[in-house]
Protein backbone atom coordinates (compact mmCIF):
# COMPACT_ATOMS: atom_id res chain seq x y z
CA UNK A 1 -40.76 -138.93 -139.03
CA UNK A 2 -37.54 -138.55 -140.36
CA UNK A 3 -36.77 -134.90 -141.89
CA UNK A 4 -33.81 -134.25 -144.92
CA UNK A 5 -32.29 -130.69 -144.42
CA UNK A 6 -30.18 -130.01 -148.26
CA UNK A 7 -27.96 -127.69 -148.60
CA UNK A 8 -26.64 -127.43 -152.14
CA UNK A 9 -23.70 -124.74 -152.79
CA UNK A 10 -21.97 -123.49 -155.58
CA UNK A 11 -19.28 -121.04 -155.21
CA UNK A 12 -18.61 -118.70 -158.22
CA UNK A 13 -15.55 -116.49 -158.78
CA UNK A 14 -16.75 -112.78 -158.72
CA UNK A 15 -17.42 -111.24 -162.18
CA UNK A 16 -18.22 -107.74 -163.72
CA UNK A 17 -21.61 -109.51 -165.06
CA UNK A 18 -22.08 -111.13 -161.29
CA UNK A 19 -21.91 -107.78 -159.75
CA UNK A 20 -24.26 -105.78 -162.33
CA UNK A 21 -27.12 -108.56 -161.66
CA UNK A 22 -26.76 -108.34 -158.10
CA UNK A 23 -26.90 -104.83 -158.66
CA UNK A 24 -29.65 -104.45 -160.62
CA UNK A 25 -32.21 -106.70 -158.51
CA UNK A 26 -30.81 -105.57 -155.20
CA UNK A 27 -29.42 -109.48 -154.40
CA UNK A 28 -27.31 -109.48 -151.72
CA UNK A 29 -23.64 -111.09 -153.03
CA UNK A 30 -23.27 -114.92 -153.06
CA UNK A 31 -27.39 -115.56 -152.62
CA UNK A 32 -28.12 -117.28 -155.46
CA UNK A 33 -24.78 -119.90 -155.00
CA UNK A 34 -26.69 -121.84 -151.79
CA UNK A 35 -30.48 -123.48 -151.81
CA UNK A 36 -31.58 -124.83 -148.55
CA UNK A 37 -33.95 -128.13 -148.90
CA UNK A 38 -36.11 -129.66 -146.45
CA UNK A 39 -38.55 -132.55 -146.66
CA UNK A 40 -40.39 -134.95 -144.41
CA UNK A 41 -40.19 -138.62 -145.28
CA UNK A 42 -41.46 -142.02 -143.95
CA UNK A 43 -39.96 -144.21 -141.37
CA UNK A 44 -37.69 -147.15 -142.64
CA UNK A 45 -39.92 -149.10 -140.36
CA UNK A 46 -43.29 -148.28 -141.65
CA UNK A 47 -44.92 -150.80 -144.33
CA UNK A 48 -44.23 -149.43 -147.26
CA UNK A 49 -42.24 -151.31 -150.40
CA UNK A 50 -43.00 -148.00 -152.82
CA UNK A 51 -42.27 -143.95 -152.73
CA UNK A 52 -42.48 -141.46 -155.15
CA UNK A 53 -41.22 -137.75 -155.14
CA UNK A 54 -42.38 -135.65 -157.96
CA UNK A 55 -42.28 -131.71 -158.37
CA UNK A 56 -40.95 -129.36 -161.06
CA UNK A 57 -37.80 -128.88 -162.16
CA UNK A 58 -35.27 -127.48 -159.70
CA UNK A 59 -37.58 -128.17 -156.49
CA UNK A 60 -34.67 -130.45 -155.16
CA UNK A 61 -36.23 -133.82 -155.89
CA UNK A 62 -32.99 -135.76 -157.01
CA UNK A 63 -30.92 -134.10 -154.21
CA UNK A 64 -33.68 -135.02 -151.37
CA UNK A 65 -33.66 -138.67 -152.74
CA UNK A 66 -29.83 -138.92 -153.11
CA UNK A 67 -29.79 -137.92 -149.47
CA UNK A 68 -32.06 -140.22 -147.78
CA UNK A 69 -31.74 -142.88 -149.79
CA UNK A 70 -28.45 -143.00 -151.82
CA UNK A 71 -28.31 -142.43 -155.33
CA UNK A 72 -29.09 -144.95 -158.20
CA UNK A 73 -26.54 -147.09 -159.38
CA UNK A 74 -24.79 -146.61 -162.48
CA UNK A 75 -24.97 -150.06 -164.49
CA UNK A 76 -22.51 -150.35 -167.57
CA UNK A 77 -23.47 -152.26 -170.33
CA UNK A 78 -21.64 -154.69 -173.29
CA UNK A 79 -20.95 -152.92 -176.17
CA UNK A 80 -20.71 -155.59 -178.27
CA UNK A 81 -22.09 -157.79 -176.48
CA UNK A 82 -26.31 -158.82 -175.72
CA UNK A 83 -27.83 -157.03 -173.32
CA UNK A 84 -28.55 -160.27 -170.91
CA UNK A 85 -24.77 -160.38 -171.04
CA UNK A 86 -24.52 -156.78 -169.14
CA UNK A 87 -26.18 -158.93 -165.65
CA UNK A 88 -24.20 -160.09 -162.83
CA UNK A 89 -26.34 -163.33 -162.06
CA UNK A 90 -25.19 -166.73 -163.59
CA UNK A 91 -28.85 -167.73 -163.12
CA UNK A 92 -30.40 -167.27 -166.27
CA UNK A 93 -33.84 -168.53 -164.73
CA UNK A 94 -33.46 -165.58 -162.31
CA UNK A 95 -32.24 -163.00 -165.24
CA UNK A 96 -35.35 -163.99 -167.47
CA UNK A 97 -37.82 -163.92 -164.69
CA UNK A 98 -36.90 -160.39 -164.02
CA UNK A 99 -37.05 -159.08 -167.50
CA UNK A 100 -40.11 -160.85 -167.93
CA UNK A 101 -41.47 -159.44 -164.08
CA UNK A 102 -40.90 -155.54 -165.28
CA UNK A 103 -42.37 -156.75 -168.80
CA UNK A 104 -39.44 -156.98 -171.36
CA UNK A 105 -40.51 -160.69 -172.52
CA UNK A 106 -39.34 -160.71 -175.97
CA UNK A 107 -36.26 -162.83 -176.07
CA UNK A 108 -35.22 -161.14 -179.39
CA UNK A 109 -34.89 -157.97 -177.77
CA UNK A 110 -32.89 -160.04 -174.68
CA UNK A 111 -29.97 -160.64 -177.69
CA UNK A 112 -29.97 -157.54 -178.94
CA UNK A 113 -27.33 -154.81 -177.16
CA UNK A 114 -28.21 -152.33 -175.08
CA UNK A 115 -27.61 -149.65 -177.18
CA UNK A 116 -29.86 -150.24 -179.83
CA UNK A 117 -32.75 -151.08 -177.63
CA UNK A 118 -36.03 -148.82 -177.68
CA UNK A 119 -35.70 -145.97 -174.67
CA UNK A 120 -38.75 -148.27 -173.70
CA UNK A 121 -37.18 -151.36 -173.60
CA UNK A 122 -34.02 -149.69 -172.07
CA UNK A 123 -35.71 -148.48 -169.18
CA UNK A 124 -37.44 -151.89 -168.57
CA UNK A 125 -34.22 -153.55 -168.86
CA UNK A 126 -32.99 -151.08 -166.32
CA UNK A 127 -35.20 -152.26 -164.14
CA UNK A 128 -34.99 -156.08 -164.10
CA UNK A 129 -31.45 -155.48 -163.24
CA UNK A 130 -31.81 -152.87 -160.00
CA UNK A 131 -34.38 -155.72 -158.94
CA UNK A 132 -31.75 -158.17 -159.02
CA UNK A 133 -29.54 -156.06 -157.25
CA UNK A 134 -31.31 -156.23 -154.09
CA UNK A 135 -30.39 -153.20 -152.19
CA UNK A 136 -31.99 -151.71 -149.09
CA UNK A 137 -34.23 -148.81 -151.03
CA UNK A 138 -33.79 -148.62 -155.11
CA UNK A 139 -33.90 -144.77 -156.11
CA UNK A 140 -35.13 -144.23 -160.05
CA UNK A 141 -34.20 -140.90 -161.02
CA UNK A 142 -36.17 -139.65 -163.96
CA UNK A 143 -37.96 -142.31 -164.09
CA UNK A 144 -39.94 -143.32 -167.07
CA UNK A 145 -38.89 -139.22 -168.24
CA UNK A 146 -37.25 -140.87 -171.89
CA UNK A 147 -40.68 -142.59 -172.80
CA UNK A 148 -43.57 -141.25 -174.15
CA UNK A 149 -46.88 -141.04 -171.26
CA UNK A 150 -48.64 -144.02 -172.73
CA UNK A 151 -45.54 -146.05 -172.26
CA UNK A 152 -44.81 -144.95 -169.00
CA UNK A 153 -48.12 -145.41 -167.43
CA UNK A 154 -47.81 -148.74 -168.77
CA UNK A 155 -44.09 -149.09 -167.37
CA UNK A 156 -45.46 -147.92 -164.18
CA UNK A 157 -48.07 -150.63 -163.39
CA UNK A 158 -45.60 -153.18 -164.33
CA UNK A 159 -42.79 -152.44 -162.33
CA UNK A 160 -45.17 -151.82 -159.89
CA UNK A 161 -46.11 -155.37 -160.02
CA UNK A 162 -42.74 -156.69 -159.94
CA UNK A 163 -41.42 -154.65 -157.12
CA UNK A 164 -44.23 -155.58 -155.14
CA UNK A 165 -43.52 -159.57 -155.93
CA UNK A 166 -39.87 -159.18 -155.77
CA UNK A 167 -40.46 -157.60 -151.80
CA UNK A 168 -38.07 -155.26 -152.42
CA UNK A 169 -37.96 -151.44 -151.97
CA UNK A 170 -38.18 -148.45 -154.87
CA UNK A 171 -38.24 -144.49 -154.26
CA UNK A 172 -39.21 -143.18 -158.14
CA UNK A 173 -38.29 -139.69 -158.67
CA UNK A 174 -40.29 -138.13 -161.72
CA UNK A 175 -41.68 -134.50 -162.47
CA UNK A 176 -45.03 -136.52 -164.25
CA UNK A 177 -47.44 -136.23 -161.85
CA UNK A 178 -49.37 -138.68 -164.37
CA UNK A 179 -48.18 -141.96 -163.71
CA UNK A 180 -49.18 -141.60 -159.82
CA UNK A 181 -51.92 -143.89 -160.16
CA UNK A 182 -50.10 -146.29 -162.38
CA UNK A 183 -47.16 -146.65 -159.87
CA UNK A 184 -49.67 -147.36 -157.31
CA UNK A 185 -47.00 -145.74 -154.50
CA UNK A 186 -47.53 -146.08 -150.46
CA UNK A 187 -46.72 -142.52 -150.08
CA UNK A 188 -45.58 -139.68 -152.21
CA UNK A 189 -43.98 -136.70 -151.86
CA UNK A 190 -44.57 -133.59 -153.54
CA UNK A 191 -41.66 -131.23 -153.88
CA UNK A 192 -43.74 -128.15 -154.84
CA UNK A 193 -45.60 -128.45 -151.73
CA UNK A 194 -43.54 -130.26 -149.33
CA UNK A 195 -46.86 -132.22 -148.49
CA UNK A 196 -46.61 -135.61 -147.68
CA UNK A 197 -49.07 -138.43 -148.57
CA UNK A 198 -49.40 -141.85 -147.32
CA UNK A 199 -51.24 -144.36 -148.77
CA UNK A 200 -51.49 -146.67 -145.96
CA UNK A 201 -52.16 -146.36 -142.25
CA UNK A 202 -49.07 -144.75 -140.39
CA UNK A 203 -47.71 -145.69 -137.36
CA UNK A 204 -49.68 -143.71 -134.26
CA UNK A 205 -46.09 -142.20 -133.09
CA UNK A 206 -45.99 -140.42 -136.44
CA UNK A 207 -49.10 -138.61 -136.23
CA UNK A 208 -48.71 -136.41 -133.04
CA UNK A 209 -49.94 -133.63 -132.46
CA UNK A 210 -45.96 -131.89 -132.55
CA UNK A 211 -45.48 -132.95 -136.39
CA UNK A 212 -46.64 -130.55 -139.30
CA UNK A 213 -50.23 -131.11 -140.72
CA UNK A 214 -49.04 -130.49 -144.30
CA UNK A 215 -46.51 -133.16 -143.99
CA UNK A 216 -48.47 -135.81 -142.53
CA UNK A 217 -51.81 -136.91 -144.49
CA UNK A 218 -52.83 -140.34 -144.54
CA UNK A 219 -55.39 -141.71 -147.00
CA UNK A 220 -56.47 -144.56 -148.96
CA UNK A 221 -54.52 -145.74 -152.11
CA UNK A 222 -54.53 -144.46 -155.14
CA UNK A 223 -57.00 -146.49 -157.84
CA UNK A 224 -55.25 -147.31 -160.73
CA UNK A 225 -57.19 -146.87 -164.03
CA UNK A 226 -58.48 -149.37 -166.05
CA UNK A 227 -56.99 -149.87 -169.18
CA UNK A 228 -59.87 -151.26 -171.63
CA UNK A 229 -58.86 -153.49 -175.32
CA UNK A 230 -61.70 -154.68 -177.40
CA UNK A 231 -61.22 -158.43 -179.01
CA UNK A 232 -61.39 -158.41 -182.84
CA UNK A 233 -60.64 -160.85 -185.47
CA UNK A 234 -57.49 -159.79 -187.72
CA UNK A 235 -56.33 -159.90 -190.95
CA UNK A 236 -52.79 -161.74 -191.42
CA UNK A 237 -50.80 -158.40 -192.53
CA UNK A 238 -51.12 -157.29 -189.19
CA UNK A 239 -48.58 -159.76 -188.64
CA UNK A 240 -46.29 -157.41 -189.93
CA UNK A 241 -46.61 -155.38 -186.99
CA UNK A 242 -45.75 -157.84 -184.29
CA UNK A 243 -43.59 -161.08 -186.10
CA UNK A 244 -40.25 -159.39 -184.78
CA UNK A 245 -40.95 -159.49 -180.94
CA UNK A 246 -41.59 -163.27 -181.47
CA UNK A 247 -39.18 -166.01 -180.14
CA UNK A 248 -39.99 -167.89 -183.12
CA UNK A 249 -40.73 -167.89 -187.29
CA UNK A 250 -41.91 -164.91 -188.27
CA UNK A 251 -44.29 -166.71 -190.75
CA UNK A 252 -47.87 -167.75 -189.98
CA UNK A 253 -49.28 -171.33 -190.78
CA UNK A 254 -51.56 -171.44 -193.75
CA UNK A 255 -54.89 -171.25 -192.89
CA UNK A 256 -54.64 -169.31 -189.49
CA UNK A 257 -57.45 -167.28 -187.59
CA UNK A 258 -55.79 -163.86 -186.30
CA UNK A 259 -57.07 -162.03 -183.76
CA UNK A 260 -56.10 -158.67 -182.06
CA UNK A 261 -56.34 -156.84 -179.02
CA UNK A 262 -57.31 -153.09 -179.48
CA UNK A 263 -56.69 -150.37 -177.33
CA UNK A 264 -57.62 -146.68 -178.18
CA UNK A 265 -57.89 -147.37 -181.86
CA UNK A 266 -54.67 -149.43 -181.70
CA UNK A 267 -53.42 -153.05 -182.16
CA UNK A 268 -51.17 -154.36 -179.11
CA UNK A 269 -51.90 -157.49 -179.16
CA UNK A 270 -52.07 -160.58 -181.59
CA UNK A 271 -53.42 -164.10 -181.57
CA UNK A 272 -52.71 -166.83 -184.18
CA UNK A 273 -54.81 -170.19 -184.57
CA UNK A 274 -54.28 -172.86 -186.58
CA UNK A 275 -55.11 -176.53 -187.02
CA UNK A 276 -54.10 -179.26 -185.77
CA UNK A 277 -53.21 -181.87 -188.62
CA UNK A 278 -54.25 -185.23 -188.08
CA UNK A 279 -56.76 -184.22 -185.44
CA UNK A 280 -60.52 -183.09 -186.77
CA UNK A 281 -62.43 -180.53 -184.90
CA UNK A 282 -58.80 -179.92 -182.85
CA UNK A 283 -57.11 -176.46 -182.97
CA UNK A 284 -53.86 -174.42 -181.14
CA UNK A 285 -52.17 -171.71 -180.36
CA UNK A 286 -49.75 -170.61 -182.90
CA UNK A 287 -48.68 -167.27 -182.18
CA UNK A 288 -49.18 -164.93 -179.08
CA UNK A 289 -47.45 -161.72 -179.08
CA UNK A 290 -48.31 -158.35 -177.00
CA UNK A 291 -46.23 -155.14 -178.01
CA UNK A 292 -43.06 -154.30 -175.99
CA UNK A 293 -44.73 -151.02 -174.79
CA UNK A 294 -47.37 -153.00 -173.51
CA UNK A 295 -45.71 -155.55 -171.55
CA UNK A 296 -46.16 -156.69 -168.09
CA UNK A 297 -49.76 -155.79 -167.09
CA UNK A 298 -51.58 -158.68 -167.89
CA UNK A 299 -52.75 -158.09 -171.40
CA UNK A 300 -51.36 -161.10 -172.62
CA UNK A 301 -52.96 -163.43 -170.17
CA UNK A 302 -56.23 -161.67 -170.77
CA UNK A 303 -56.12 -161.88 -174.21
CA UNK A 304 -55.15 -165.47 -174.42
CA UNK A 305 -57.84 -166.25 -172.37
CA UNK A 306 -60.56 -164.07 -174.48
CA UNK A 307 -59.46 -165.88 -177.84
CA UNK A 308 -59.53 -169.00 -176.28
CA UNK A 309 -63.22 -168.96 -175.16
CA UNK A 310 -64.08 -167.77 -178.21
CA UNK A 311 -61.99 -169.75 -179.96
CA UNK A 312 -63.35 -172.99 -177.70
CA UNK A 313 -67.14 -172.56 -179.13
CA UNK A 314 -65.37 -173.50 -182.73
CA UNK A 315 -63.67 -176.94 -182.04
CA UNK A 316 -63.73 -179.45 -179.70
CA UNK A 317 -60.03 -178.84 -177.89
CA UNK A 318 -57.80 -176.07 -177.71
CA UNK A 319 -54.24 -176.68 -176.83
CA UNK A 320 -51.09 -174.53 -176.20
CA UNK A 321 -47.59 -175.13 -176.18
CA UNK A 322 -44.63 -173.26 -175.10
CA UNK A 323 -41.17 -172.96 -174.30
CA UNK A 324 -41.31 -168.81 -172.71
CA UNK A 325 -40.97 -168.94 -169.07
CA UNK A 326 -43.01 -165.97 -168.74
CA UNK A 327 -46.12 -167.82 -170.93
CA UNK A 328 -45.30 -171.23 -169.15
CA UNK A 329 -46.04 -169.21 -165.69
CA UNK A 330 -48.87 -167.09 -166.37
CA UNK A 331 -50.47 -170.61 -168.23
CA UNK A 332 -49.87 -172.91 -164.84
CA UNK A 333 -51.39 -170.46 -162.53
CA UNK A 334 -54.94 -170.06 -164.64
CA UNK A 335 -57.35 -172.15 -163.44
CA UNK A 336 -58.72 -172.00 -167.02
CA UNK A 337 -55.70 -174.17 -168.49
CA UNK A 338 -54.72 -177.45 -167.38
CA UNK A 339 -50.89 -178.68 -168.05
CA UNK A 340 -50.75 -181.83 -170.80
CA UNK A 341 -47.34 -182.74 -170.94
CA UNK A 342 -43.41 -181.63 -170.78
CA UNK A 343 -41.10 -182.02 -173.09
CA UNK A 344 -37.07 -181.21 -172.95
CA UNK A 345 -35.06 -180.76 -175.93
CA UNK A 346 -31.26 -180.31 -176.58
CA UNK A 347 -30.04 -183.19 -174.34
CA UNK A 348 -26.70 -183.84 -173.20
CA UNK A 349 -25.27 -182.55 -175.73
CA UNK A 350 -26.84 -179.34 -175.58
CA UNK A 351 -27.01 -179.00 -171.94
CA UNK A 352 -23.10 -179.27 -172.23
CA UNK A 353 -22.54 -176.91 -175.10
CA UNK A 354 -25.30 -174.21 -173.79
CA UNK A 355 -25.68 -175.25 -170.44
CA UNK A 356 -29.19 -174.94 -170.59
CA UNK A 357 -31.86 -177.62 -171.81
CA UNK A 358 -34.88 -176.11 -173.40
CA UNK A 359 -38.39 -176.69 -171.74
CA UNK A 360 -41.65 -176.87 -174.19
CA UNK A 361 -44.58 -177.28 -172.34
CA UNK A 362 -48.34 -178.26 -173.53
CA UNK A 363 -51.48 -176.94 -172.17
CA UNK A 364 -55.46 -177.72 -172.90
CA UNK A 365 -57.43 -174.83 -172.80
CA UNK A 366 -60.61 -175.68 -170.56
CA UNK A 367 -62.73 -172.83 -169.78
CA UNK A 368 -65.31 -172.87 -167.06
CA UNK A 369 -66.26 -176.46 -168.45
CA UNK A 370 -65.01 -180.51 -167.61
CA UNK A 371 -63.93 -182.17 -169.94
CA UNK A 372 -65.25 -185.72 -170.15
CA UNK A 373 -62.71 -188.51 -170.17
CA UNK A 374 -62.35 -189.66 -174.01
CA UNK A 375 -62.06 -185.86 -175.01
CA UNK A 376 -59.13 -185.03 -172.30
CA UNK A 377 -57.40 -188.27 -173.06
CA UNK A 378 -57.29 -187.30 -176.67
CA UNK A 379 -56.47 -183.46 -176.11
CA UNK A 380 -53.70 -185.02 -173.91
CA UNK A 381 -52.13 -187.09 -176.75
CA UNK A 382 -52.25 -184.44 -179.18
CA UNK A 383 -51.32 -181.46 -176.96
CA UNK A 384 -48.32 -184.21 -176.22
């Protein structure tokens, strides 16, 4: 088990003032200019992709995390420029799938700079780009310190999720002790202790009998809480609330049923569905939108899903369609939802001006139940 010895010094000029302190609680001269660290931390070679060090201010967290693992890398952004513009890939597929992984999935907020983004969706973007940097362990100091505790338990599971998916390696260093169970770490250190958790089974080698107790517990992982949203149906102003972190208009179709996810008394979630004209008894998707704060756990899927079987008891197909990667993902891996059709728009001559052709895809909504053949072939040609 590998041990950090830190030694931080700074040397002072003498002073009148230095002298009379020293004086008056007997402190031998120069004592408080040096702090000796020490703390035990994992193997490189053990299995673990996540770490956290917490502890109070001033236990040395930062300078035990610089020194083990490097510090965290200082990313500039565009001033005048979007913030997708401030990341080094050319592969916007790979930039957007990262934002969307650590749950920044609004593409308004992708055009917007840096600077003006919520200390939510700054931290997030943070993120996506020390993912894409791929380097051997990614430190986080203060992380999720700038957002409020409901964000960053939220923040937590989600870039949980995507370092886990991503295979790469994180060290978070935080004086919350709350968002422990959200980060869902293989070991954690705590610096007011020195004690040393694991969260997974550690090599034999690092459990003999020479190494300190305190500094070696194993146990199982930490269980994440659940976070619980009731389904209700909406009235349109609520709208209001959410029409900015949508890609699209930021009116609703005549007509529309609204729905919303609740959690703790709150909205963070909304559902839009509308008719389908020309098609009786046939109704979509029109709007989908989960707040930025709660991003990247899976509300949206769930939601979707819950509005769509109730939705499903109403009309005879329910269709989808799409053009957000994120969305386009989450809909192809749900055994609940069947792909219709794809559709490209923009052509040559926007594949030349943009470089990018845009991708709408349609899905049919089909629950737990098989559709027989005229119904599919009709949801088909209308999700189409």
């Amino acid at each position: 088990m590998p041990r950090v010895d830190v030694v931080k010094s700074s040397p002072v000029g003498e002073t009148f003032r230095m002298r009379q302190i020293e004086g008056m609680f007997d402190l031998p001269p120069g004592a408080c200019q040096k702090l000796a660290i020490r703390a035990e931390l994992p193997e490189m070679g053990e299995p673990w992709q996540i770490g956290l060090i917490v502890g109070p201010s001033g236990s040395g967290k930062s300078s035990v995390a610089a020194a083990a693992y490097g510090a965290m890398p200082e990313f500039r952004w565009p001033v005048n420029g979007t913030m997708i513009d401030g990341f080094e890939s050319s592969d916007i597929r790979e930039i957007t799938a990262s934002l969307v992984s650590v749950g920044l999935s609004s593409p308004p907020a992708w055009l917007r700079p840096f600077q003006v983004l919520s200390n939510g969706e700054q931290f997030r973007a943070q993120m996506a780009r020390l993912l894409l940097a791929k380097l051997p362990v990614a430190v986080v100091d203060e992380f999720t310190s700038v957002v409020d505790r409901q964000v960053a338990r939220v923040c937590s599971a989600a870039v949980s999720k995507a370092v886990r998916a991503a295979g790469v390696r994180l060290v978070a260093v935080s004086c919350h002790y709350d968002i422990a169970q959200w980060l869902d770490p293989d070991w954690m250190l705590d610096m007011a202790d020195g004690r040393l958790e694991r969260f997974y089974a550690a090599p034999p080698e690092t459990l003999c009998a020479g190494n300190d107790p305190s500094a070696r517990q194993t146990r199982g992982r930490l269980c994440r809480p659940e976070m619980r949203f009731e389904v209700r149906q909406a009235g349109r102003r609520l709208w209001a609330m959410f029409s900015r972190h949508h890609y699209l208009s930021h009116s609703l179709p005549a007509g529309c049923r609204c729905w919303a996810a609740v959690h703790d008394g709150r909205a963070v979630a909304f559902a839009a569905i509308a008719s389908c004209v020309g098609f009786a008894g046939y109704l979509r998707f029109s709007r989908v939108v989960v707040l930025p704060d709660y991003q990247g756990i899976g509300i949206g899927s769930r939601f979707r899903d819950a509005v769509a079987a109730i939705e499903r008891r109403r009309c005879r197909r329910l269709s989808l369609v799409t053009s957000h990667p994120g969305m386009i993902r989450s809909l192809e891996k749900s055994p609940q939802w069947r792909r219709a059709a794809i559709a490209y728009s923009g052509g040559t001559a926007g594949l030349q001006e943009t470089g990018h052709v845009r991708r709408t895809v349609s899905f049919v909504y089909r629950g737990l139940e098989k559709a027989d053949g005229a119904h599919a072939k009709t949801a088909d040609r209308l999700a189409g």
